[in-house]
C-alpha atoms as a PDB file:
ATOM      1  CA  UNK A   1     -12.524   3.310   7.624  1.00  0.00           C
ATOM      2  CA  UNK A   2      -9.144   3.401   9.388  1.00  0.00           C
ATOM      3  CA  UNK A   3      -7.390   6.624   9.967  1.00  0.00           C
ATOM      4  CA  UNK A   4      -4.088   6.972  11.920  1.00  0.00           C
ATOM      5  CA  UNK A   5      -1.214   9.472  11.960  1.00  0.00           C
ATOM      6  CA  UNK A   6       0.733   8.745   8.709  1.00  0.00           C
ATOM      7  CA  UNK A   7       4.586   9.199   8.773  1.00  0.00           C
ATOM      8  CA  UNK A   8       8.031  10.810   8.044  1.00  0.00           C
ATOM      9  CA  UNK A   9       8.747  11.467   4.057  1.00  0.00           C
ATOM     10  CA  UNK A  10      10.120   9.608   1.427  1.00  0.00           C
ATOM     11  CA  UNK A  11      12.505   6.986   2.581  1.00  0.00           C
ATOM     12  CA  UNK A  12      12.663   3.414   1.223  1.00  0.00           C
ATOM     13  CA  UNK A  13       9.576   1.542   2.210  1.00  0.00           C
ATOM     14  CA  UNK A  14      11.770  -1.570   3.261  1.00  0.00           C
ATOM     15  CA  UNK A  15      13.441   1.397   5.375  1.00  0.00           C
ATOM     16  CA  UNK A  16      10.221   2.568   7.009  1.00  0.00           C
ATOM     17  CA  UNK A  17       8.758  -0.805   7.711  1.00  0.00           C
ATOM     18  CA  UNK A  18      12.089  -1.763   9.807  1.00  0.00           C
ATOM     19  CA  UNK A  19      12.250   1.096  11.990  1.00  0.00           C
ATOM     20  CA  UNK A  20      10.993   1.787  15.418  1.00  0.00           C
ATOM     21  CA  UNK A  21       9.587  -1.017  17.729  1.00  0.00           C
ATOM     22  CA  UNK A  22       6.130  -1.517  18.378  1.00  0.00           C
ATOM     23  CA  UNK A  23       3.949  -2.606  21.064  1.00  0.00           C
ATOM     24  CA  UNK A  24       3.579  -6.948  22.713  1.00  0.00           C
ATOM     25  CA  UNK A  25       0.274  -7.951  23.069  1.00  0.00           C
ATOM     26  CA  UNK A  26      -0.783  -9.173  25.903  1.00  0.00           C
ATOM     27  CA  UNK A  27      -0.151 -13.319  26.838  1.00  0.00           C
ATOM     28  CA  UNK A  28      -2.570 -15.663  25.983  1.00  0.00           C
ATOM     29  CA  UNK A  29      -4.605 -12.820  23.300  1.00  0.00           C
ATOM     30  CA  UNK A  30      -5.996 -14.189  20.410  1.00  0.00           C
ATOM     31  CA  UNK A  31      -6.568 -11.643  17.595  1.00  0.00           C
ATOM     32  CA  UNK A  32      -7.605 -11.798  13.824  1.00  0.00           C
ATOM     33  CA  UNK A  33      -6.250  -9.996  10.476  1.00  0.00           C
ATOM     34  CA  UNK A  34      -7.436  -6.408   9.858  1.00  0.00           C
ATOM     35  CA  UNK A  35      -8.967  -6.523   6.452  1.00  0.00           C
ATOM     36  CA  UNK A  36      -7.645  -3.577   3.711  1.00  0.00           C
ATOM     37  CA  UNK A  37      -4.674  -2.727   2.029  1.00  0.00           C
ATOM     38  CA  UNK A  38      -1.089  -3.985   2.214  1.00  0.00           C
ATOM     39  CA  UNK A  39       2.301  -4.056   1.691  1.00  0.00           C
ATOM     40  CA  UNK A  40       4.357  -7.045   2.339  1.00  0.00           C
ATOM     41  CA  UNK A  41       7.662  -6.769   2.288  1.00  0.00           C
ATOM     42  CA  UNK A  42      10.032  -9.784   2.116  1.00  0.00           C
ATOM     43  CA  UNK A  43      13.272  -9.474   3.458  1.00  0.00           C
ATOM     44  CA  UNK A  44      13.027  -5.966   4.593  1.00  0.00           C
ATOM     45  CA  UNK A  45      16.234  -3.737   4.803  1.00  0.00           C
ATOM     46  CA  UNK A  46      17.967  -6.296   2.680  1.00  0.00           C
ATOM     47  CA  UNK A  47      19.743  -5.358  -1.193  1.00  0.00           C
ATOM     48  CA  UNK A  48      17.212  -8.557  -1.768  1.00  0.00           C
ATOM     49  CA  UNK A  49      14.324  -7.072  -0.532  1.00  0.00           C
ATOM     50  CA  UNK A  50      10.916  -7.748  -2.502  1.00  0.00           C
ATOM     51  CA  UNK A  51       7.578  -6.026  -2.117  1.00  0.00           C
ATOM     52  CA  UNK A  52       3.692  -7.889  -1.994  1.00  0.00           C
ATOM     53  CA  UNK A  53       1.301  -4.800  -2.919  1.00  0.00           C
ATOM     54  CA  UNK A  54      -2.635  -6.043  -2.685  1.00  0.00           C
ATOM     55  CA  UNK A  55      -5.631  -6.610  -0.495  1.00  0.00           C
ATOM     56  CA  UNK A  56      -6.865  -9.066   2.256  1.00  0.00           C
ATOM     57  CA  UNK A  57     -10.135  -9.795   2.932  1.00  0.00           C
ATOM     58  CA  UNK A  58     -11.562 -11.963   5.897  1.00  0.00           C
ATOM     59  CA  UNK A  59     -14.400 -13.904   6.007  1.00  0.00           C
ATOM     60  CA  UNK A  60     -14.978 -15.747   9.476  1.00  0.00           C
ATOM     61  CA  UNK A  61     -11.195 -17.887   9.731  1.00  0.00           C
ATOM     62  CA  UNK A  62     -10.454 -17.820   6.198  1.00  0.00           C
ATOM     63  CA  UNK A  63      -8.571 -15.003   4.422  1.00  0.00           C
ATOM     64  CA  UNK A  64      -7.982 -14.099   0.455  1.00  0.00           C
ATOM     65  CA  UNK A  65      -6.241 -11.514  -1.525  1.00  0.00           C
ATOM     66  CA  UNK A  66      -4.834 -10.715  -4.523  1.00  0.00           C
ATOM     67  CA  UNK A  67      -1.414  -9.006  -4.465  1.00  0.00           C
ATOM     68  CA  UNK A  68       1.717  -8.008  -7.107  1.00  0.00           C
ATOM     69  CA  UNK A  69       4.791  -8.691  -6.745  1.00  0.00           C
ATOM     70  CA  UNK A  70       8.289  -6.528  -7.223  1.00  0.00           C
ATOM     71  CA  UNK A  71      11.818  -7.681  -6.706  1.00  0.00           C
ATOM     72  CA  UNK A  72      13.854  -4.574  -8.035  1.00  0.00           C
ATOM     73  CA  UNK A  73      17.484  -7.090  -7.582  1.00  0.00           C
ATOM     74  CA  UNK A  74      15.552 -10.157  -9.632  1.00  0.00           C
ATOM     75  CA  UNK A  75      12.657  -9.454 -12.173  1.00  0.00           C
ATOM     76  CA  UNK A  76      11.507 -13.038 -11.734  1.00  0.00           C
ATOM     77  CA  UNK A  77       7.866 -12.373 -12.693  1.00  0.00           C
ATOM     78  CA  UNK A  78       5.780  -9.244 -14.431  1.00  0.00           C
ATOM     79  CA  UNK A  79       5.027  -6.570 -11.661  1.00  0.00           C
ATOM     80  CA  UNK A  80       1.388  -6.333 -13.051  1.00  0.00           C
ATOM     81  CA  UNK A  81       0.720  -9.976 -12.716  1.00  0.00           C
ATOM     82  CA  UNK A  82      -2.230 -10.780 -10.159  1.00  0.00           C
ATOM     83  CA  UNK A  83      -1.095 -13.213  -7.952  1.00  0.00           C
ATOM     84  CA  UNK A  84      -4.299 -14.779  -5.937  1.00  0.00           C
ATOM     85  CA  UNK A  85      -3.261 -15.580  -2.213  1.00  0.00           C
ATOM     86  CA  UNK A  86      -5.286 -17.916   0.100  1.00  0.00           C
ATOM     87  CA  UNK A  87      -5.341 -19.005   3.675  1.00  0.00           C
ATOM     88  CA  UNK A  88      -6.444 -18.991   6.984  1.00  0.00           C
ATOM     89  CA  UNK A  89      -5.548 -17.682  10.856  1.00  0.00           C
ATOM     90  CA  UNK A  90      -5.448 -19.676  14.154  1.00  0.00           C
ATOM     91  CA  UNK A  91      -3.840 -19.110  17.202  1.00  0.00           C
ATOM     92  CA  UNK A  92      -2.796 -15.569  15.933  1.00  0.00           C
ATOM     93  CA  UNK A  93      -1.194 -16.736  13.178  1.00  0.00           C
ATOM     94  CA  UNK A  94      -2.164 -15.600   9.345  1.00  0.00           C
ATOM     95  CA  UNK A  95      -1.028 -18.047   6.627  1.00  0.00           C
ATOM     96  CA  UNK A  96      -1.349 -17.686   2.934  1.00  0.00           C
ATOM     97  CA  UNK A  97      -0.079 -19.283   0.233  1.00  0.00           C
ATOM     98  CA  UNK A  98       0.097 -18.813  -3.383  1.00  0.00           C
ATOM     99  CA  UNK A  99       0.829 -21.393  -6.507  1.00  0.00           C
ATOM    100  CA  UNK A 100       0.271 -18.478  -8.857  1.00  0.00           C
ATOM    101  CA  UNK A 101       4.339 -17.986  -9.735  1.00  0.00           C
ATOM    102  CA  UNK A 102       5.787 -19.935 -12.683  1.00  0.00           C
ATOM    103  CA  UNK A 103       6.550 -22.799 -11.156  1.00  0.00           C
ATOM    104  CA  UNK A 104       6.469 -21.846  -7.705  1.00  0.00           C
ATOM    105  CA  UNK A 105       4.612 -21.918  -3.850  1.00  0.00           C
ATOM    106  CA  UNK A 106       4.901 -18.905  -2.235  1.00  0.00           C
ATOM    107  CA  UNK A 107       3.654 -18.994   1.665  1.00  0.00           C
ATOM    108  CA  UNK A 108       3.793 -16.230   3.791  1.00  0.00           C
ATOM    109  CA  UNK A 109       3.218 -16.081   7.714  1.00  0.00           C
ATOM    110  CA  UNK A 110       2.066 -13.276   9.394  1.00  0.00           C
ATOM    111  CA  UNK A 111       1.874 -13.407  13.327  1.00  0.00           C
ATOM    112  CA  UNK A 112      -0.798 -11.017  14.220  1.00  0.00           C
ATOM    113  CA  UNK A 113      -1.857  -8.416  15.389  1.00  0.00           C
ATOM    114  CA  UNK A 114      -0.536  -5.434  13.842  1.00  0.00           C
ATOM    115  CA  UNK A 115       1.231  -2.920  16.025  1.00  0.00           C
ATOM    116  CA  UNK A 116       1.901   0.475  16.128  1.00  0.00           C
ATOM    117  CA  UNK A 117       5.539   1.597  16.019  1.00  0.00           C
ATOM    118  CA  UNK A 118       7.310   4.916  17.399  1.00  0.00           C
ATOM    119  CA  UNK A 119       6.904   6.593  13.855  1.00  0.00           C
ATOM    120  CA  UNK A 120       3.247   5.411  13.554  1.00  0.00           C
ATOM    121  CA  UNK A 121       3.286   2.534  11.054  1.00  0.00           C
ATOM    122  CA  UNK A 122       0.868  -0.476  11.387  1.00  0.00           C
ATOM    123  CA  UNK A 123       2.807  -3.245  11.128  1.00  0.00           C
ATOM    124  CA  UNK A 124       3.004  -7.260  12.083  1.00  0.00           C
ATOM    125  CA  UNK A 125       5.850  -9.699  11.491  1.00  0.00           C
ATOM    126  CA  UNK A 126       6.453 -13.115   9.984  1.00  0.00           C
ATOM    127  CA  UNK A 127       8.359 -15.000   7.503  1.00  0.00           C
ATOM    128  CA  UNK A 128       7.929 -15.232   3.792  1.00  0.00           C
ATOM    129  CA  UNK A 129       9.505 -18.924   1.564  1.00  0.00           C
ATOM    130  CA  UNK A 130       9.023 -19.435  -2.096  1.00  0.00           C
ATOM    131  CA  UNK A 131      10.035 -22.750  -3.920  1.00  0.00           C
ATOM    132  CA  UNK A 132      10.765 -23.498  -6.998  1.00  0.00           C
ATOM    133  CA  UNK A 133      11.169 -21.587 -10.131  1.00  0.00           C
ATOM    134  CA  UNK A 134      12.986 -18.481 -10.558  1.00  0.00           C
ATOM    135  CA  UNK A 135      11.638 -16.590  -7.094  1.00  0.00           C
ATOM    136  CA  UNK A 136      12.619 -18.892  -5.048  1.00  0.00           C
ATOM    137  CA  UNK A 137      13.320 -17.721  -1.641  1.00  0.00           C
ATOM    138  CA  UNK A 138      14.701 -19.579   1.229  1.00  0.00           C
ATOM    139  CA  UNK A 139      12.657 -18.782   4.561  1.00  0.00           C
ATOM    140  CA  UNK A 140      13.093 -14.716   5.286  1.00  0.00           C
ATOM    141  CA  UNK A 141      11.613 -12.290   7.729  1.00  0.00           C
ATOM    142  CA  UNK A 142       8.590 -10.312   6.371  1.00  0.00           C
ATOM    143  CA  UNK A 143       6.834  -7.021   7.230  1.00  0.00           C
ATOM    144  CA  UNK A 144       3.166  -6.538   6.646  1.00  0.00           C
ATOM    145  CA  UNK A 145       2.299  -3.025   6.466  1.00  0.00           C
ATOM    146  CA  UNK A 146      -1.942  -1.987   6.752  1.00  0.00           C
ATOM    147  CA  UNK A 147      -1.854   0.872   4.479  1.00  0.00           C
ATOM    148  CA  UNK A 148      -3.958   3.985   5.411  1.00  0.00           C
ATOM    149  CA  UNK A 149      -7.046   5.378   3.497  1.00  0.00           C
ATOM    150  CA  UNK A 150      -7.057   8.213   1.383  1.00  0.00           C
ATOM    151  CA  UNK A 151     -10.769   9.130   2.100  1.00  0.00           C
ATOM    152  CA  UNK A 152     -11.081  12.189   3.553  1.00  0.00           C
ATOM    153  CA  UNK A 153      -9.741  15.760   2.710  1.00  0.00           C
ATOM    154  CA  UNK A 154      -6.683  17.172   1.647  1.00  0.00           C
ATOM    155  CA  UNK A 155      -4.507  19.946   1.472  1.00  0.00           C
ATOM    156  CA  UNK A 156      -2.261  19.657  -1.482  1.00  0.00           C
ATOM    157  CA  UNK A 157       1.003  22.572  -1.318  1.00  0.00           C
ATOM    158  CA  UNK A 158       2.997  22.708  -4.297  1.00  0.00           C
ATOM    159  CA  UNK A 159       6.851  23.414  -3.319  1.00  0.00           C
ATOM    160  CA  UNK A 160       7.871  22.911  -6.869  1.00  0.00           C
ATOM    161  CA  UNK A 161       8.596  25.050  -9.349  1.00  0.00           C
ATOM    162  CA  UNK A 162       6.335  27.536  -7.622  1.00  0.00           C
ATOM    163  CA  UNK A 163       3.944  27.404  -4.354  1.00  0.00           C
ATOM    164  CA  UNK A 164       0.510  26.969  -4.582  1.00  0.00           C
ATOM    165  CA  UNK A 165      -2.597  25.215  -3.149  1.00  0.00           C
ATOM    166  CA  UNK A 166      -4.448  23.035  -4.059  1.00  0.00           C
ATOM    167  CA  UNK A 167      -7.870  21.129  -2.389  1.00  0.00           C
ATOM    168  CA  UNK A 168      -8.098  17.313  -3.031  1.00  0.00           C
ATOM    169  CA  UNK A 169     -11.195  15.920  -1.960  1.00  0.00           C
ATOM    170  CA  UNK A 170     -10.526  11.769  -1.656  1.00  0.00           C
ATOM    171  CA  UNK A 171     -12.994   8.563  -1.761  1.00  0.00           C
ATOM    172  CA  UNK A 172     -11.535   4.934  -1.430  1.00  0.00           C
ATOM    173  CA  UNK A 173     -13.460   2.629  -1.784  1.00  0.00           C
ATOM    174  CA  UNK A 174     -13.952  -0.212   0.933  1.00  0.00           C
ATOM    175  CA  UNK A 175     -13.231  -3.346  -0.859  1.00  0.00           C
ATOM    176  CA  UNK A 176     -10.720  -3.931  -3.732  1.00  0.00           C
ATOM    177  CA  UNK A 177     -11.312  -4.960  -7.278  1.00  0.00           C
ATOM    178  CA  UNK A 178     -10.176  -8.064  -9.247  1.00  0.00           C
ATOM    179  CA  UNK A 179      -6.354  -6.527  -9.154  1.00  0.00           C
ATOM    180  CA  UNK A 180      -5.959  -6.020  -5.449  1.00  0.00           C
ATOM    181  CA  UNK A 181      -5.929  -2.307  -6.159  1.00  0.00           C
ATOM    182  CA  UNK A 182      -9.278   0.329  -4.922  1.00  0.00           C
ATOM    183  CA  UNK A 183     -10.513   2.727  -6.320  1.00  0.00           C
ATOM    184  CA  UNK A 184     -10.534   6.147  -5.508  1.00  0.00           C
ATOM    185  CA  UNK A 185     -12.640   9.422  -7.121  1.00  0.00           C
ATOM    186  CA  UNK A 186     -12.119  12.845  -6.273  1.00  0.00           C
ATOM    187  CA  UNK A 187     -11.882  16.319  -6.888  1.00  0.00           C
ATOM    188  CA  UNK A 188      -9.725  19.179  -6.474  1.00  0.00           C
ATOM    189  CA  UNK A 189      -9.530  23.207  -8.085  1.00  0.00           C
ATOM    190  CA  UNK A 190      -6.597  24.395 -10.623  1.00  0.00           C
ATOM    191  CA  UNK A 191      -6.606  27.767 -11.857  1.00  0.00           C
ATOM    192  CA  UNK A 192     -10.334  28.314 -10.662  1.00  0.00           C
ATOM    193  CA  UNK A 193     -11.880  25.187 -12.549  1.00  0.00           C
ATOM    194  CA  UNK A 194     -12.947  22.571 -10.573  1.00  0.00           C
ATOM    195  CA  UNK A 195     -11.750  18.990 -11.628  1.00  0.00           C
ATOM    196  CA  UNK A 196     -13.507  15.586 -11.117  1.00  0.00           C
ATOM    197  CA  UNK A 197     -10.378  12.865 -10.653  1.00  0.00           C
ATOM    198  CA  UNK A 198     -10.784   9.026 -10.700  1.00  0.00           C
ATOM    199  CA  UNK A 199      -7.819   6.635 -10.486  1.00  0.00           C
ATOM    200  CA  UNK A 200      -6.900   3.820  -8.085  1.00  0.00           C
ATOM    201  CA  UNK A 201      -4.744   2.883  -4.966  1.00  0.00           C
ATOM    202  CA  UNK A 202      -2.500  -0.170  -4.526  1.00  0.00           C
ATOM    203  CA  UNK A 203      -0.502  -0.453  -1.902  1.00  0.00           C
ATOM    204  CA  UNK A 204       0.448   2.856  -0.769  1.00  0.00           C
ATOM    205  CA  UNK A 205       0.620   4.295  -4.441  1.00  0.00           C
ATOM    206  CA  UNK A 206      -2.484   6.606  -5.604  1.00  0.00           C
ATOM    207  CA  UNK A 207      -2.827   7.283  -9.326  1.00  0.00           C
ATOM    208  CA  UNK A 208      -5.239   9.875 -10.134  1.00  0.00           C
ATOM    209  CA  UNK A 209      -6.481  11.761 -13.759  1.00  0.00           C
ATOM    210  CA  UNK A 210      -9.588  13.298 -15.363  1.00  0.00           C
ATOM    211  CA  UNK A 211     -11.437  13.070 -17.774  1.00  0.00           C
ATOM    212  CA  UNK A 212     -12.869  14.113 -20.248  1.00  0.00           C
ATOM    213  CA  UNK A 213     -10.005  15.960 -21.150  1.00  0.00           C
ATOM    214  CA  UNK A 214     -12.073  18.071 -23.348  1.00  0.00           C
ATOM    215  CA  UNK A 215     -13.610  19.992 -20.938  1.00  0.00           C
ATOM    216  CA  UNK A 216     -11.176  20.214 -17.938  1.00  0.00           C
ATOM    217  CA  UNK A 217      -7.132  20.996 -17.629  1.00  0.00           C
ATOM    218  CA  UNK A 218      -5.220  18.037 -18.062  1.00  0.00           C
ATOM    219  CA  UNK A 219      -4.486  16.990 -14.883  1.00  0.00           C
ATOM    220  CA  UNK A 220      -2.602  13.851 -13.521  1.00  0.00           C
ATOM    221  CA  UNK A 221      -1.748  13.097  -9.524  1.00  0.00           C
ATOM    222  CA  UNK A 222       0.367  10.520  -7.884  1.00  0.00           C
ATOM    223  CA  UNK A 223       1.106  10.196  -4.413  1.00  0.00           C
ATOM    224  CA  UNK A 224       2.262   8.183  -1.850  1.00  0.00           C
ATOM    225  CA  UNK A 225       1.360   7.353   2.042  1.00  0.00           C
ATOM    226  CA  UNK A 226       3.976   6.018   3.616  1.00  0.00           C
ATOM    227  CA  UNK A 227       5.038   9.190   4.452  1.00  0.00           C
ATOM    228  CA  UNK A 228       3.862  12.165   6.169  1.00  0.00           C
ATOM    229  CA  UNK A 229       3.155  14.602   4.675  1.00  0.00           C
ATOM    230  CA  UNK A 230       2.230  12.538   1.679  1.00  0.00           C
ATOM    231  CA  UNK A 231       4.443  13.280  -1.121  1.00  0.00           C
ATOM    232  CA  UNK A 232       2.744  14.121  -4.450  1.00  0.00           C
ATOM    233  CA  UNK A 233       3.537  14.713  -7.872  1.00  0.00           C
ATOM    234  CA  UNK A 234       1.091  16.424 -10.090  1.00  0.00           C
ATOM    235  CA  UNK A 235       1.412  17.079 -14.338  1.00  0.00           C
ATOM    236  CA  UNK A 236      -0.523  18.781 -16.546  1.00  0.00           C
ATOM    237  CA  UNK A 237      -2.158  21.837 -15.254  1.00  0.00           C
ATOM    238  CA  UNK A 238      -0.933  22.846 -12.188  1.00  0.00           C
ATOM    239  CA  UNK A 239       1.845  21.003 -12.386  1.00  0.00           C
ATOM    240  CA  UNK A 240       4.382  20.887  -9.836  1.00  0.00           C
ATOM    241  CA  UNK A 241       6.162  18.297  -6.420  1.00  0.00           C
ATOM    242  CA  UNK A 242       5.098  18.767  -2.725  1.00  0.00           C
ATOM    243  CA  UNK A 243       3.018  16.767   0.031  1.00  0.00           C
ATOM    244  CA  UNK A 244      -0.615  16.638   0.896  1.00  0.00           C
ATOM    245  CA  UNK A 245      -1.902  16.700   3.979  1.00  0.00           C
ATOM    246  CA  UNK A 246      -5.475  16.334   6.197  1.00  0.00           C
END
């Protein structure tokens, strides 16, 4: 499982994937896609920017996933719609395409390897172009973005409306599901009870409840790891806004 510093809180992804510069490899280095979670942002730091959340995996020189897209300026298709990718990499060079849009071909180039920049993002460039149909896209700069894991454990500190802490005990799984999302389960303590928590990650959203509700506070946790700390939001019992951190 990866692990790696995560970064500074709660600015724009798009924001976050342009900053900083990262690392050359060296000339004449051939290297292959890191298989896990991503973000792929088209057109990053633009008002036009749109965001690929989903998975890659790699098998020998051919690579799949299964992403969603958002364009916040241009709803042109549903943001839970599973959009299957396809490709391949030679030469350092990741291509996928999709014909899973109404009525359009989205391809996206990604010219490995990922890098690590000054604020400790993972992060390769490319260019993204979609034809046809209503999210169409002449040829743009992309960012892919490996997202962290959650496994591991955590130190949640409520800031908001009160302070407290709270333990958060995290397992991702290693592969994603039909959606492009994984799956996480968990637990963590509120107000001496011990809660189990199941929910899922995609892209660098986690969504986490419990059940049964009949037998445990309500509880309901969403975070996000772009950032460090890791902002959080929890409702029900022990409600309250802060970070978590390992």
């Amino acid at each position: 499982m990866l692990s790696r510093p995560r970064w500074l809180v709660f600015l724009p992804l798009a924001a976050l994937v342009a900053c900083g510069g990262s690392t050359s490899p060296p000339v004449g280095t051939s290297f292959t896609p890191v298989a896990g979670d991503y973000v792929i942002t088209v057109a990053p730091g633009t008002a036009s920017a749109g965001f690929f959340t989903g998975n890659l995996a790699v098998s020998g020189s051919s690579v799949s996933g299964v992403f969603r897209y958002s364009n916040p300026g241009t709803v042109c298709v549903s943001g839970t719609q599973d959009i299957p990718f396809t490709g391949a990499f030679s030469n350092s060079v990741l291509t996928l395409t999709s014909t899973a849009f109404s009525n359009s071909i989205a391809t996206l180039t990604v010219h490995l390897p990922l890098s690590t920049n000054n604020i400790g993002a993972d992060l390769a460039g490319g260019t993204a172009l979609i034809t046809g149909g209503t999210c169409a896209l002449a040829s743009s700069t992309l960012q892919a973005q490996l997202i962290p894991t959650y496994t591991g454990p955590w130190t949640v500190t409520i800031t908001t409306p009160a302070s407290e802490t709270l333990p958060l005990s995290l397992s991702e799984s290693t592969t994603a599901d039909g959606d492009g999302q994984f799956t996480v389960s968990g637990t963590t303590g509120c107000g001496g009870t011990t809660i189990n928590l199941t929910g899922l990650v995609s892209g660098p959203t986690l969504q986490l409840t419990n059940a049964p509700l009949s037998t445990q506070p309500a509880i309901v946790v969403t975070a996000n790891n772009s950032a460090e700390p890791v902002t959080v939001n929890v409702s029900g019992a022990c409600a309250g806004i802060g970070t978590m951190t390992q």
